[in-house]
PDB file of N, CA and C in Angstrom:
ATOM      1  N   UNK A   1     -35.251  13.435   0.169  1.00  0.00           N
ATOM      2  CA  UNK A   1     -33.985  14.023  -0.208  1.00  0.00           C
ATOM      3  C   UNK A   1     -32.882  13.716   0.794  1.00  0.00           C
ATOM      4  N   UNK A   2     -33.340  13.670   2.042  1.00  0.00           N
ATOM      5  CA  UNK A   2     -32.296  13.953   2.858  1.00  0.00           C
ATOM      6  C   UNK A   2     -31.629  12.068   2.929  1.00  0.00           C
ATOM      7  N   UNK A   3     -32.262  11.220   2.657  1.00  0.00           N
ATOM      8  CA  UNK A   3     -32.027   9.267   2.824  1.00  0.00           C
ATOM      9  C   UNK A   3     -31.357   9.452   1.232  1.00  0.00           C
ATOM     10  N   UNK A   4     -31.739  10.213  -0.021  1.00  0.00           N
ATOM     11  CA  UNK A   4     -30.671  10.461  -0.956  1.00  0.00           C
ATOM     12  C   UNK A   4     -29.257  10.231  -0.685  1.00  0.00           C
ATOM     13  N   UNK A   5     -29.256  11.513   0.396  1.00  0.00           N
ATOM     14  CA  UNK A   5     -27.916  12.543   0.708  1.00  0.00           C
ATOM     15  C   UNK A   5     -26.680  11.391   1.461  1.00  0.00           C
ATOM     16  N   UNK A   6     -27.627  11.038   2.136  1.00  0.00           N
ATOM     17  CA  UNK A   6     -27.323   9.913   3.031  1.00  0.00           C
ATOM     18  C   UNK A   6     -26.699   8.626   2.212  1.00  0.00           C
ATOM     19  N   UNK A   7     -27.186   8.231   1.560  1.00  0.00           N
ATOM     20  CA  UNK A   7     -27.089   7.089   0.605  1.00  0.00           C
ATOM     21  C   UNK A   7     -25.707   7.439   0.090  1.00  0.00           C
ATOM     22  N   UNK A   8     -25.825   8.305  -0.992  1.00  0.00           N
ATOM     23  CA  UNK A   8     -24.029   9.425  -1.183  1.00  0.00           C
ATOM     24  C   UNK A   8     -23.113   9.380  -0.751  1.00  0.00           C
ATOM     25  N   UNK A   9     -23.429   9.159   1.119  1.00  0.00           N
ATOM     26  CA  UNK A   9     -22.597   9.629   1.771  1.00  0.00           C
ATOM     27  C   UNK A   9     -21.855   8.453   2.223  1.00  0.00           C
ATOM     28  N   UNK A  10     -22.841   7.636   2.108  1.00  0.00           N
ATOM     29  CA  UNK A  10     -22.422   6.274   2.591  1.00  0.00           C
ATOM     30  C   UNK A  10     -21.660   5.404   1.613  1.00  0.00           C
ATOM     31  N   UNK A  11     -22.088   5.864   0.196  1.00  0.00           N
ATOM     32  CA  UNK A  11     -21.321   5.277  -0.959  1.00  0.00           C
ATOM     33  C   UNK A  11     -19.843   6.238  -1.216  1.00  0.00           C
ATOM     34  N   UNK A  12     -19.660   7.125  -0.754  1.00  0.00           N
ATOM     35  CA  UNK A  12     -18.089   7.842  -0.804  1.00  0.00           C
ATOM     36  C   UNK A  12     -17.736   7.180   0.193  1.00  0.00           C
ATOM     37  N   UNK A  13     -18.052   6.766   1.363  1.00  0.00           N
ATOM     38  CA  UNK A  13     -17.301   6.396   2.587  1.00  0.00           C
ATOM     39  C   UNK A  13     -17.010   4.777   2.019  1.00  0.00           C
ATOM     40  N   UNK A  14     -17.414   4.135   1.546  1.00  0.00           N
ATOM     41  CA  UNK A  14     -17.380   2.753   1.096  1.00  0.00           C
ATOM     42  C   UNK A  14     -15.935   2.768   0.644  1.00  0.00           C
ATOM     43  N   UNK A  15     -16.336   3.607  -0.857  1.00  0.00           N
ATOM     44  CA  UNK A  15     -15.730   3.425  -1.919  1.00  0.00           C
ATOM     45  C   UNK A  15     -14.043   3.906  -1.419  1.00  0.00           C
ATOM     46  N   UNK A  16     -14.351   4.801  -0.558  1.00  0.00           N
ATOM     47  CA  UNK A  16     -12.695   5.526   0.027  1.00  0.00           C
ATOM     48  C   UNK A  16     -12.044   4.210   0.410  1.00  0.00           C
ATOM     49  N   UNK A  17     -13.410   3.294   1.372  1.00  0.00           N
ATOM     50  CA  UNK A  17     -12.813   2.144   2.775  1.00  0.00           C
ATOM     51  C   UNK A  17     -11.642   1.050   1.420  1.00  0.00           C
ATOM     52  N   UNK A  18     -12.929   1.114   0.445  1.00  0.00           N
ATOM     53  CA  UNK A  18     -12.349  -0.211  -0.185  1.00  0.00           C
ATOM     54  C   UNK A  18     -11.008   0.126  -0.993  1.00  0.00           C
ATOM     55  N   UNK A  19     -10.791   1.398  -1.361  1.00  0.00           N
ATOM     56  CA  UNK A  19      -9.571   1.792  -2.537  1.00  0.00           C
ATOM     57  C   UNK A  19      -8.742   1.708  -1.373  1.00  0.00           C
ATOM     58  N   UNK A  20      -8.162   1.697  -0.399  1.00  0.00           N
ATOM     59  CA  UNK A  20      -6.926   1.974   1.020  1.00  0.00           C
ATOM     60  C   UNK A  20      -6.238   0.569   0.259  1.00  0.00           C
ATOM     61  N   UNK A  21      -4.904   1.198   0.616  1.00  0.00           N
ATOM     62  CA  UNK A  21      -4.032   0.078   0.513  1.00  0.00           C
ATOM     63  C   UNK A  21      -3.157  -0.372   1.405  1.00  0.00           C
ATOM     64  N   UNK A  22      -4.057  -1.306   1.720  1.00  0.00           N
ATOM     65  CA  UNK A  22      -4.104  -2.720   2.379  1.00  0.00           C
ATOM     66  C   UNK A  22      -3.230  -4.024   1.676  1.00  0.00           C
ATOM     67  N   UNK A  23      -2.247  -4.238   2.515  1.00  0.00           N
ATOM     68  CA  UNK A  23      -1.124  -5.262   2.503  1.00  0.00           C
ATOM     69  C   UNK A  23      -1.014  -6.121   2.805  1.00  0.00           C
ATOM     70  N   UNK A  24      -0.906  -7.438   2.662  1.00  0.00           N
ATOM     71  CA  UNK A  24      -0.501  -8.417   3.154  1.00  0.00           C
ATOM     72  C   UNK A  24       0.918  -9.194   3.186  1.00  0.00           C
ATOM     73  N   UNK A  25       1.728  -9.603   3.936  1.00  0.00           N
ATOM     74  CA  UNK A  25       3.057 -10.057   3.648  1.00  0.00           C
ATOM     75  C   UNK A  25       2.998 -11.828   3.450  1.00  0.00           C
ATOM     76  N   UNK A  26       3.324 -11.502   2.987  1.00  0.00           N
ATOM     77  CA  UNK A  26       3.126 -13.412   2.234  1.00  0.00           C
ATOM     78  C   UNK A  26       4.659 -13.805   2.655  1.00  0.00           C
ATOM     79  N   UNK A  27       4.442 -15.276   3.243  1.00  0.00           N
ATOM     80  CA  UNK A  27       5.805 -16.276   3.389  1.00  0.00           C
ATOM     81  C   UNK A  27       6.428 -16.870   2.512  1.00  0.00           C
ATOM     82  N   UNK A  28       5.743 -16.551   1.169  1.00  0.00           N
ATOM     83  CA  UNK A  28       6.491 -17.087  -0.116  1.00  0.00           C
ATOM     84  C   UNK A  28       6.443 -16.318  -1.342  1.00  0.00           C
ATOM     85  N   UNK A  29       7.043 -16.428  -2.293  1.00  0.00           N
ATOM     86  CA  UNK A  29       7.509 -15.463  -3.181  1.00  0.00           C
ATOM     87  C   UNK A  29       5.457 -16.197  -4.403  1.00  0.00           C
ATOM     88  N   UNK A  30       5.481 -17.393  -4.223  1.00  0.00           N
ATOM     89  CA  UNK A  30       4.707 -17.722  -5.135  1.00  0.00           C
ATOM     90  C   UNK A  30       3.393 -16.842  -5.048  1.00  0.00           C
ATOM     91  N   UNK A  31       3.091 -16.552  -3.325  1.00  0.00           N
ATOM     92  CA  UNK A  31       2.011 -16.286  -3.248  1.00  0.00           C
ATOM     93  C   UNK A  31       1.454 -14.514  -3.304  1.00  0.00           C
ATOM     94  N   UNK A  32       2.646 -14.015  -3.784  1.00  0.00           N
ATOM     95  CA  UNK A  32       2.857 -12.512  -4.033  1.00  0.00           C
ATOM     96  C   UNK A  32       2.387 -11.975  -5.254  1.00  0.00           C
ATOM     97  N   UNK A  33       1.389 -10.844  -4.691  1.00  0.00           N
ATOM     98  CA  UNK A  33       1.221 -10.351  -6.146  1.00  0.00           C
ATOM     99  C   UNK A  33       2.953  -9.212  -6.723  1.00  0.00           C
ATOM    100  N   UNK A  34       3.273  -8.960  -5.599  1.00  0.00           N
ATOM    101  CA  UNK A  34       4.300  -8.192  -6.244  1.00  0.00           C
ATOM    102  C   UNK A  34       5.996  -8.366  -4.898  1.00  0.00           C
ATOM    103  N   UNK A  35       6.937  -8.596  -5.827  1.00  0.00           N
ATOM    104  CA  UNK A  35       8.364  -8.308  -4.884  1.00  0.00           C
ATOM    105  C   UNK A  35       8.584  -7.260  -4.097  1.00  0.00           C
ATOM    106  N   UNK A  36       9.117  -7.127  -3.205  1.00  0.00           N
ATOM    107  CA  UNK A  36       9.311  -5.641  -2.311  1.00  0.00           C
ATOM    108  C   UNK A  36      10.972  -6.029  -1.975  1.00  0.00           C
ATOM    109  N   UNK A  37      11.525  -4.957  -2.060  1.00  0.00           N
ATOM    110  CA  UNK A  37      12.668  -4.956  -1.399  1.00  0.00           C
ATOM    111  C   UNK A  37      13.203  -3.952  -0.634  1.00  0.00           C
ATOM    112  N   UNK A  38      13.680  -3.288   1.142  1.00  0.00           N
ATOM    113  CA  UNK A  38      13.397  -2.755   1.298  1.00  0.00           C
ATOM    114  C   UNK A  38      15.066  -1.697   1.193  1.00  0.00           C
ATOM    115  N   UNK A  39      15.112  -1.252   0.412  1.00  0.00           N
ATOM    116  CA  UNK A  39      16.383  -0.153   0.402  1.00  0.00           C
ATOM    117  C   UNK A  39      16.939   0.872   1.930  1.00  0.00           C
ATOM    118  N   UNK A  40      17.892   1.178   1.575  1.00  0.00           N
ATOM    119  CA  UNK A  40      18.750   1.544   3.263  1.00  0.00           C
ATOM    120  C   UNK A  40      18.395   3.177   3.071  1.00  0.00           C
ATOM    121  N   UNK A  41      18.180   3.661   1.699  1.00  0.00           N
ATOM    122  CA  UNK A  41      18.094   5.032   1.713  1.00  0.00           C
ATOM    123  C   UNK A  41      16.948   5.357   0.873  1.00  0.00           C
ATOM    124  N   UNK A  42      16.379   6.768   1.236  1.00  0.00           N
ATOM    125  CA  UNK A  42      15.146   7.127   0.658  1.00  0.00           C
ATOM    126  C   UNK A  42      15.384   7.403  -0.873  1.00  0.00           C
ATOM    127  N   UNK A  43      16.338   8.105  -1.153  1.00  0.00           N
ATOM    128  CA  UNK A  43      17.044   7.978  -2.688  1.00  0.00           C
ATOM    129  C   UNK A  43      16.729   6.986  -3.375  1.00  0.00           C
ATOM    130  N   UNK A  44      17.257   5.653  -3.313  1.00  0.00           N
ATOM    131  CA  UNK A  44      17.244   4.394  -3.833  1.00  0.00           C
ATOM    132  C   UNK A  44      15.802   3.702  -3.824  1.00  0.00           C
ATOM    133  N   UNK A  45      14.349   4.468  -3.199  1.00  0.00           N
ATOM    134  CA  UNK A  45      13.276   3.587  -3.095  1.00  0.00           C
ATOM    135  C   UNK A  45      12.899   4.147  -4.503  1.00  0.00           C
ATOM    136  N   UNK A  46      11.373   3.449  -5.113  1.00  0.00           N
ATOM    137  CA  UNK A  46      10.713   4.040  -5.635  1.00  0.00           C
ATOM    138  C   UNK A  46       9.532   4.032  -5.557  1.00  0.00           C
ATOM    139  N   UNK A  47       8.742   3.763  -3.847  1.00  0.00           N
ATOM    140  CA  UNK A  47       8.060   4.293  -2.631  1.00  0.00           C
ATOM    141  C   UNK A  47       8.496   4.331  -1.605  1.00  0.00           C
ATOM    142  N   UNK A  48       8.548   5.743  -0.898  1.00  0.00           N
ATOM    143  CA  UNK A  48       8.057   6.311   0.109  1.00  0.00           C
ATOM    144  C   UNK A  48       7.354   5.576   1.150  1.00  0.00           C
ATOM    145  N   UNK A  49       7.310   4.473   1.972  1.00  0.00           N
ATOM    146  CA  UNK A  49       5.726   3.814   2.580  1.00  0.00           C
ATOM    147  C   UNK A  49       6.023   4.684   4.283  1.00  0.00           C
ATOM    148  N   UNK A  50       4.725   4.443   4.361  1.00  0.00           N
ATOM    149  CA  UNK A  50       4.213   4.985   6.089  1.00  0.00           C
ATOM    150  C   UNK A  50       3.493   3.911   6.231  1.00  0.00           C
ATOM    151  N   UNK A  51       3.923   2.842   7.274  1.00  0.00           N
ATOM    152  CA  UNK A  51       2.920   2.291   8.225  1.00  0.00           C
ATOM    153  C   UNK A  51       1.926   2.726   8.577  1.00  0.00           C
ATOM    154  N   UNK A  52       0.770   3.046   8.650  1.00  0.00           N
ATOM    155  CA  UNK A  52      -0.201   3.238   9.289  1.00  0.00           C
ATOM    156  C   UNK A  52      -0.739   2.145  10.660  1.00  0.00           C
ATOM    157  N   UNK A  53      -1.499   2.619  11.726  1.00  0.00           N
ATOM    158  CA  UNK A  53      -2.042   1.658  12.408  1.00  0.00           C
ATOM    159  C   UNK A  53      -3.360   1.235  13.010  1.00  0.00           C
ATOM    160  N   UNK A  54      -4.137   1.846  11.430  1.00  0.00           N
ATOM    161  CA  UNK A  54      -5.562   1.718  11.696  1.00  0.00           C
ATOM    162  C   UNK A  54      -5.807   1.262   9.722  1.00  0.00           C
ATOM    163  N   UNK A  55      -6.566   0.368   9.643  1.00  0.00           N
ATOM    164  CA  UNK A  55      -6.505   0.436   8.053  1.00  0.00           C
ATOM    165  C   UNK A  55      -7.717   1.801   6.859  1.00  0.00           C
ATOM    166  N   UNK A  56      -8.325   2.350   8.327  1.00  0.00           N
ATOM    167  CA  UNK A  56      -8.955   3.298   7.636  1.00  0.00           C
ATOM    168  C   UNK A  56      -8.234   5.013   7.280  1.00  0.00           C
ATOM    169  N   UNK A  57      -6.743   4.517   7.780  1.00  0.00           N
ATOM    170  CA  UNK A  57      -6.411   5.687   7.762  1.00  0.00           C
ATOM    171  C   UNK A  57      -4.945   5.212   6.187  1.00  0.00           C
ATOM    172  N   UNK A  58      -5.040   4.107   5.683  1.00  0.00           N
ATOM    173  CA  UNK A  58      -4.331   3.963   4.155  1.00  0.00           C
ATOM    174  C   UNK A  58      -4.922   4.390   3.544  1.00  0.00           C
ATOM    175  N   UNK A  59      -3.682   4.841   2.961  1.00  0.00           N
ATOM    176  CA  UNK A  59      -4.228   5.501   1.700  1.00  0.00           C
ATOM    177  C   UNK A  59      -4.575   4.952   0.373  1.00  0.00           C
ATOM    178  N   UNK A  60      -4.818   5.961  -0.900  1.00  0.00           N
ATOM    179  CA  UNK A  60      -5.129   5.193  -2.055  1.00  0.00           C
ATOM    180  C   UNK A  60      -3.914   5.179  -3.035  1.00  0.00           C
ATOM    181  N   UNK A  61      -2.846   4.306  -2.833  1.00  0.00           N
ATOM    182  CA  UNK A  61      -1.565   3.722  -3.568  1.00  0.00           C
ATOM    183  C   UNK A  61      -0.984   5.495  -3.572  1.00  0.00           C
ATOM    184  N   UNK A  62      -0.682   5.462  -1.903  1.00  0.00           N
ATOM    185  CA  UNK A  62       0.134   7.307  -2.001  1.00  0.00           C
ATOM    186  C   UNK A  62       1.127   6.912  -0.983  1.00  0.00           C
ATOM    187  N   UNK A  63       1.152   5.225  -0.544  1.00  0.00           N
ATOM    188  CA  UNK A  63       2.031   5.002   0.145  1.00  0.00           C
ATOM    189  C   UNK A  63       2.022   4.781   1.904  1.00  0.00           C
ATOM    190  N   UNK A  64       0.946   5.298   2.265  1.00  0.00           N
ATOM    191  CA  UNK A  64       0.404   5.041   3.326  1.00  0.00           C
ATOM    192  C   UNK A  64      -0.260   3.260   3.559  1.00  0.00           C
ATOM    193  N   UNK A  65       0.766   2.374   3.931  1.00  0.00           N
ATOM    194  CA  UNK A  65       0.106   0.891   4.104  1.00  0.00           C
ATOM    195  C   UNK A  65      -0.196   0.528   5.428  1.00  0.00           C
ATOM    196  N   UNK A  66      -1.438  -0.654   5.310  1.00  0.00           N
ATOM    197  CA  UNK A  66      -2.166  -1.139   6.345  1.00  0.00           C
ATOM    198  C   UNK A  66      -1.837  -2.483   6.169  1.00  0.00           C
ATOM    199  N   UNK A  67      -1.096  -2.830   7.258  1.00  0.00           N
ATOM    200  CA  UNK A  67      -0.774  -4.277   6.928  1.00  0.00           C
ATOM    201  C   UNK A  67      -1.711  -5.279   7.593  1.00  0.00           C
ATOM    202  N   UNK A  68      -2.286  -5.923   6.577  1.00  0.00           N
ATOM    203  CA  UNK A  68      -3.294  -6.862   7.022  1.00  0.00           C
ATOM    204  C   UNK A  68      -2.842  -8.203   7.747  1.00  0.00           C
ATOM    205  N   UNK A  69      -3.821  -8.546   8.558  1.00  0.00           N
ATOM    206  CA  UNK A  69      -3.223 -10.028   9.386  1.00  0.00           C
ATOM    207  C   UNK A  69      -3.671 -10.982   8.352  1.00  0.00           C
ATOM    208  N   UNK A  70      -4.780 -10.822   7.441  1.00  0.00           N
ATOM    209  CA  UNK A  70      -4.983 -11.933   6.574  1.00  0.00           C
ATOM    210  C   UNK A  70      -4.890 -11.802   5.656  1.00  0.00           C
ATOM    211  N   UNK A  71      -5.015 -12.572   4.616  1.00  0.00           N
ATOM    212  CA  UNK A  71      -4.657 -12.087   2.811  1.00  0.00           C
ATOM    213  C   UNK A  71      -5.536 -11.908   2.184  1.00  0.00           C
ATOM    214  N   UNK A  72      -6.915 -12.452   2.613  1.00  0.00           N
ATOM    215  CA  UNK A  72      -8.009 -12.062   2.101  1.00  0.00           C
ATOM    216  C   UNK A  72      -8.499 -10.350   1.869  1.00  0.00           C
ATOM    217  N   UNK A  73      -8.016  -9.457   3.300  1.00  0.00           N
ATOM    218  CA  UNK A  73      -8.221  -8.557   3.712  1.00  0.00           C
ATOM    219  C   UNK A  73      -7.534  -7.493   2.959  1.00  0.00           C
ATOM    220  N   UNK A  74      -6.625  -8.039   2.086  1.00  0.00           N
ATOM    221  CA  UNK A  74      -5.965  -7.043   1.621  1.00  0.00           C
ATOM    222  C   UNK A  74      -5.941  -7.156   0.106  1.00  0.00           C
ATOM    223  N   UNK A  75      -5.869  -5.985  -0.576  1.00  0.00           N
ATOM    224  CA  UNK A  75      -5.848  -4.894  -1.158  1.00  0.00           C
ATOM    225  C   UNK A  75      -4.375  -6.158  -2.525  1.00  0.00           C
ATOM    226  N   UNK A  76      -3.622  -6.018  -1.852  1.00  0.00           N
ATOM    227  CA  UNK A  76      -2.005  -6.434  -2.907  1.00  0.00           C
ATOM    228  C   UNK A  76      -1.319  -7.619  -1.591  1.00  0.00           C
ATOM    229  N   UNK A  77      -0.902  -8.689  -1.755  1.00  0.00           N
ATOM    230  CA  UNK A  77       0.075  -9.268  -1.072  1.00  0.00           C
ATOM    231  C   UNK A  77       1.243  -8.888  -1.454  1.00  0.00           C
ATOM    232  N   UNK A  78       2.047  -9.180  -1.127  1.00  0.00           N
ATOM    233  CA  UNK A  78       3.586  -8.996  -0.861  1.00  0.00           C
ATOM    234  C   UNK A  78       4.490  -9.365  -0.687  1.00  0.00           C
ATOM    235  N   UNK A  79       5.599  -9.838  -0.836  1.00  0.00           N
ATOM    236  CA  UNK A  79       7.034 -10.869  -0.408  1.00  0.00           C
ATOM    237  C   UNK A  79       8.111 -10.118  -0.391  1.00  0.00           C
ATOM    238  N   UNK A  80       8.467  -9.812   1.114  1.00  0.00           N
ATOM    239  CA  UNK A  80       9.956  -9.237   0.766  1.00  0.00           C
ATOM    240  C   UNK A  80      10.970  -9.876   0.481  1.00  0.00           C
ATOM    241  N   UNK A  81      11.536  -9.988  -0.657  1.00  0.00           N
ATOM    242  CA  UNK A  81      13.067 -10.439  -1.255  1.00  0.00           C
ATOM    243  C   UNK A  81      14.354 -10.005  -0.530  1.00  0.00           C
ATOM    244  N   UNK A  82      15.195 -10.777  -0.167  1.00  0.00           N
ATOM    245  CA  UNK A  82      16.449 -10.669  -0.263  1.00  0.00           C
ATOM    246  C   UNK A  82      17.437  -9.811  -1.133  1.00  0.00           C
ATOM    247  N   UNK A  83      17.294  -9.298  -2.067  1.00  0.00           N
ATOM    248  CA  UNK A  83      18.433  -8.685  -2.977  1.00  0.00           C
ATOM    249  C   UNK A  83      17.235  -7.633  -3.925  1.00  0.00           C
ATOM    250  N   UNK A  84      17.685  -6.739  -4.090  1.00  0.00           N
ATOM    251  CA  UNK A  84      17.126  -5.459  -5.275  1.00  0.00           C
ATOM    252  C   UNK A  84      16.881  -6.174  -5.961  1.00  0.00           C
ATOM    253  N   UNK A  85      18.064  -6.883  -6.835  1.00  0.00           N
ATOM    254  CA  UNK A  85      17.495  -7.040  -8.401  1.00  0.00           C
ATOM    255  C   UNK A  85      16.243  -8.253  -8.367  1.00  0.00           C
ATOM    256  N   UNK A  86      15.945  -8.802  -7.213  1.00  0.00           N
ATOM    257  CA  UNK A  86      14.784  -9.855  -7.256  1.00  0.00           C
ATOM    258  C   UNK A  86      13.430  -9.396  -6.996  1.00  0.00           C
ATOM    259  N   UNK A  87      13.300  -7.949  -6.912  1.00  0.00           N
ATOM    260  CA  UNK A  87      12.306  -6.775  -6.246  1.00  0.00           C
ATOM    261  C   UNK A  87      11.782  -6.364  -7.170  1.00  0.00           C
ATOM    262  N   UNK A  88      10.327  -6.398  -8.008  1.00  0.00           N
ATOM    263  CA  UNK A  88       9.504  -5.558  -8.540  1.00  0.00           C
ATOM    264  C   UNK A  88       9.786  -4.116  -8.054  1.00  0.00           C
ATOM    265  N   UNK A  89       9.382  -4.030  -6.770  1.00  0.00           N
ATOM    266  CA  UNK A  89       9.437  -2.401  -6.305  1.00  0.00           C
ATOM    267  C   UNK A  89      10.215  -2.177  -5.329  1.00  0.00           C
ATOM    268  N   UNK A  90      11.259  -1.245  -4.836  1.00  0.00           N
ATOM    269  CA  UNK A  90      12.360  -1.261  -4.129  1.00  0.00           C
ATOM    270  C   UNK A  90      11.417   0.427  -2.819  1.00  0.00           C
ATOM    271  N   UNK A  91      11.326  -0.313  -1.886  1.00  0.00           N
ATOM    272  CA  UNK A  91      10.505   0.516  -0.968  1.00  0.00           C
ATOM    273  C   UNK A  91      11.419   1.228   0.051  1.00  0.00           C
ATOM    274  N   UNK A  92      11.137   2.550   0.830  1.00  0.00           N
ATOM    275  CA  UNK A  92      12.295   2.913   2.136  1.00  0.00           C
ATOM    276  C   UNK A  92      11.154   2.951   3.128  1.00  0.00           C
ATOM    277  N   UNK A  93      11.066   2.709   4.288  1.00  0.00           N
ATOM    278  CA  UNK A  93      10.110   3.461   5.364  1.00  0.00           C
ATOM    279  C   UNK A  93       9.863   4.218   6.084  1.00  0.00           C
ATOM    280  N   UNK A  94       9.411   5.583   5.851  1.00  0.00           N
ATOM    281  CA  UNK A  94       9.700   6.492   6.696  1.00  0.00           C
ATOM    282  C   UNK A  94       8.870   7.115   7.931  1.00  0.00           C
ATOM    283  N   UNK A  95       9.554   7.605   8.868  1.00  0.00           N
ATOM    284  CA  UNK A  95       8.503   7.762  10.482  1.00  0.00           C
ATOM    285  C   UNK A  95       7.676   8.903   9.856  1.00  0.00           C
ATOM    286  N   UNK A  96       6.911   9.511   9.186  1.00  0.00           N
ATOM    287  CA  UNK A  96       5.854  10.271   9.076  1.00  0.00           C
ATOM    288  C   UNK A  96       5.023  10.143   7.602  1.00  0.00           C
ATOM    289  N   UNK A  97       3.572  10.738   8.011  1.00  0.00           N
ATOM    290  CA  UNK A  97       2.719  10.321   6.459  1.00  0.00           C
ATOM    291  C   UNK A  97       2.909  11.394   5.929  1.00  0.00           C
ATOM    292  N   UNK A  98       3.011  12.306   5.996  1.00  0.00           N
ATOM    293  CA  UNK A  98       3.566  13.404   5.044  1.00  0.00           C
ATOM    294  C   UNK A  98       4.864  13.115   3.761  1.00  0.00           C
ATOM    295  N   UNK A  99       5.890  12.159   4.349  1.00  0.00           N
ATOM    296  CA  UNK A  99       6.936  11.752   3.535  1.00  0.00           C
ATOM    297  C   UNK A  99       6.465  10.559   2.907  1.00  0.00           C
ATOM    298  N   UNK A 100       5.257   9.930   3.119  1.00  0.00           N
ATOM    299  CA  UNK A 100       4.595   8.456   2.134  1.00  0.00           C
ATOM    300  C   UNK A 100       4.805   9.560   0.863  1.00  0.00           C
ATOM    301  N   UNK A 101       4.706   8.707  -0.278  1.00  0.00           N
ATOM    302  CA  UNK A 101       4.399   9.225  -1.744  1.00  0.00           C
ATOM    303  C   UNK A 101       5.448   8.483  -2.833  1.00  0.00           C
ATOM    304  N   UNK A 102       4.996   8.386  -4.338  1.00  0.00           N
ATOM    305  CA  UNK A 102       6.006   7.972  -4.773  1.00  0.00           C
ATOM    306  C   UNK A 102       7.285   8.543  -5.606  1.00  0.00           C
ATOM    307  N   UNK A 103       8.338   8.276  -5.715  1.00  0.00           N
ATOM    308  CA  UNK A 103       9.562   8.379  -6.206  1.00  0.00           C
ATOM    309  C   UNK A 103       9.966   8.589  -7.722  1.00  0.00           C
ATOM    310  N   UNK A 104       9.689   7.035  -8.377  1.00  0.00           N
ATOM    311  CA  UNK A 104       9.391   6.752  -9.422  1.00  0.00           C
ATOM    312  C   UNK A 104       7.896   6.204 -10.084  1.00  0.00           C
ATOM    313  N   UNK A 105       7.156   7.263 -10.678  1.00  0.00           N
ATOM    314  CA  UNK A 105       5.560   6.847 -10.744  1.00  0.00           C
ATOM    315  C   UNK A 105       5.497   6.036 -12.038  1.00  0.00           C
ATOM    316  N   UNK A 106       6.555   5.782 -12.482  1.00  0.00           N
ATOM    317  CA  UNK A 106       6.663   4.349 -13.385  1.00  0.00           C
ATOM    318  C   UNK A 106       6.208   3.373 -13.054  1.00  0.00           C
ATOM    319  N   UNK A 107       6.300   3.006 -11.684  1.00  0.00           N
ATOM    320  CA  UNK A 107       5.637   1.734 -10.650  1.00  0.00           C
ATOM    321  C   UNK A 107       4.758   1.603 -10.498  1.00  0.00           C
ATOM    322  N   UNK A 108       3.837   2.743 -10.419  1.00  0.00           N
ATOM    323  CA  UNK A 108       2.670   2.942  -9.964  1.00  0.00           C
ATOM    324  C   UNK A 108       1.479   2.129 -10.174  1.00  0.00           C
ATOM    325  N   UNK A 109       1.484   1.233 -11.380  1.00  0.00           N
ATOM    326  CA  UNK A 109       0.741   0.660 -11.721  1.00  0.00           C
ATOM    327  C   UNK A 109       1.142  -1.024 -10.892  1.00  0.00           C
ATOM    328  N   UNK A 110       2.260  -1.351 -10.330  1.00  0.00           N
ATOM    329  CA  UNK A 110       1.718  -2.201  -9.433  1.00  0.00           C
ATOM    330  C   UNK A 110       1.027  -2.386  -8.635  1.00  0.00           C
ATOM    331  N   UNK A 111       0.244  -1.530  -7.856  1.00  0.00           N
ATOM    332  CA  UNK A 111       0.093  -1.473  -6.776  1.00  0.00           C
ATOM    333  C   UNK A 111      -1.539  -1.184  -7.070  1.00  0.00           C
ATOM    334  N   UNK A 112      -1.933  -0.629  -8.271  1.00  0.00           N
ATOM    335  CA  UNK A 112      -3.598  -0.763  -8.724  1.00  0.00           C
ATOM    336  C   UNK A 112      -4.386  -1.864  -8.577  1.00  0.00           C
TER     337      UNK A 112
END
């Protein structure tokens, strides 16, 4: 029972590691799964993001990102754009994880 319990425990801890969202910033627009653009005010985003600086501490698409050094490693790549209207998702960044979350949950499905 108890190598059961264990087993469980080890498959919630997995499954948490692998859902974190994990980022990568890509040098080209081709190689992006999605546009980012980053807005001047929290109003205008429609995420919330918190840097994190451990990737076990991202969250599961609540806005908390781990930016990966490789692209393999991550979760969604990324390209930040120049101008809003060239932006899938228009992001603000804010200094605490309490304020990660999203804005407009219309988006939400990019980032699945």
């Amino acid at each position: 029972m108890k190598i059961a319990g264990l087993l469980i425990a080890v498959l919630i801890v997995f499954a948490l590691k692998t859902n974190a969202q994990k980022v990568y910033s890509t040098d080209a627009d081709y190689k992006a799964d999605i546009k980012v653009f980053v807005v001047s005010s929290d109003y205008q985003a429609d995420l919330l993001v918190y840097k994190v600086d451990a990737d076990y501490k991202a969250g599961d698409n609540d806005g908390k990102w781990f930016f990966t050094d490789s692209d393999y490693q991550a979760k969604k790549k990324i390209y930040f754009v120049d101008a809003d209207y060239k932006a899938d998702l228009k992001i603000y960044f804010v200094s605490s994880d309490y304020q990660a979350g999203w804005k407009n949950d219309a988006k939400k499905y990019l980032l699945y």
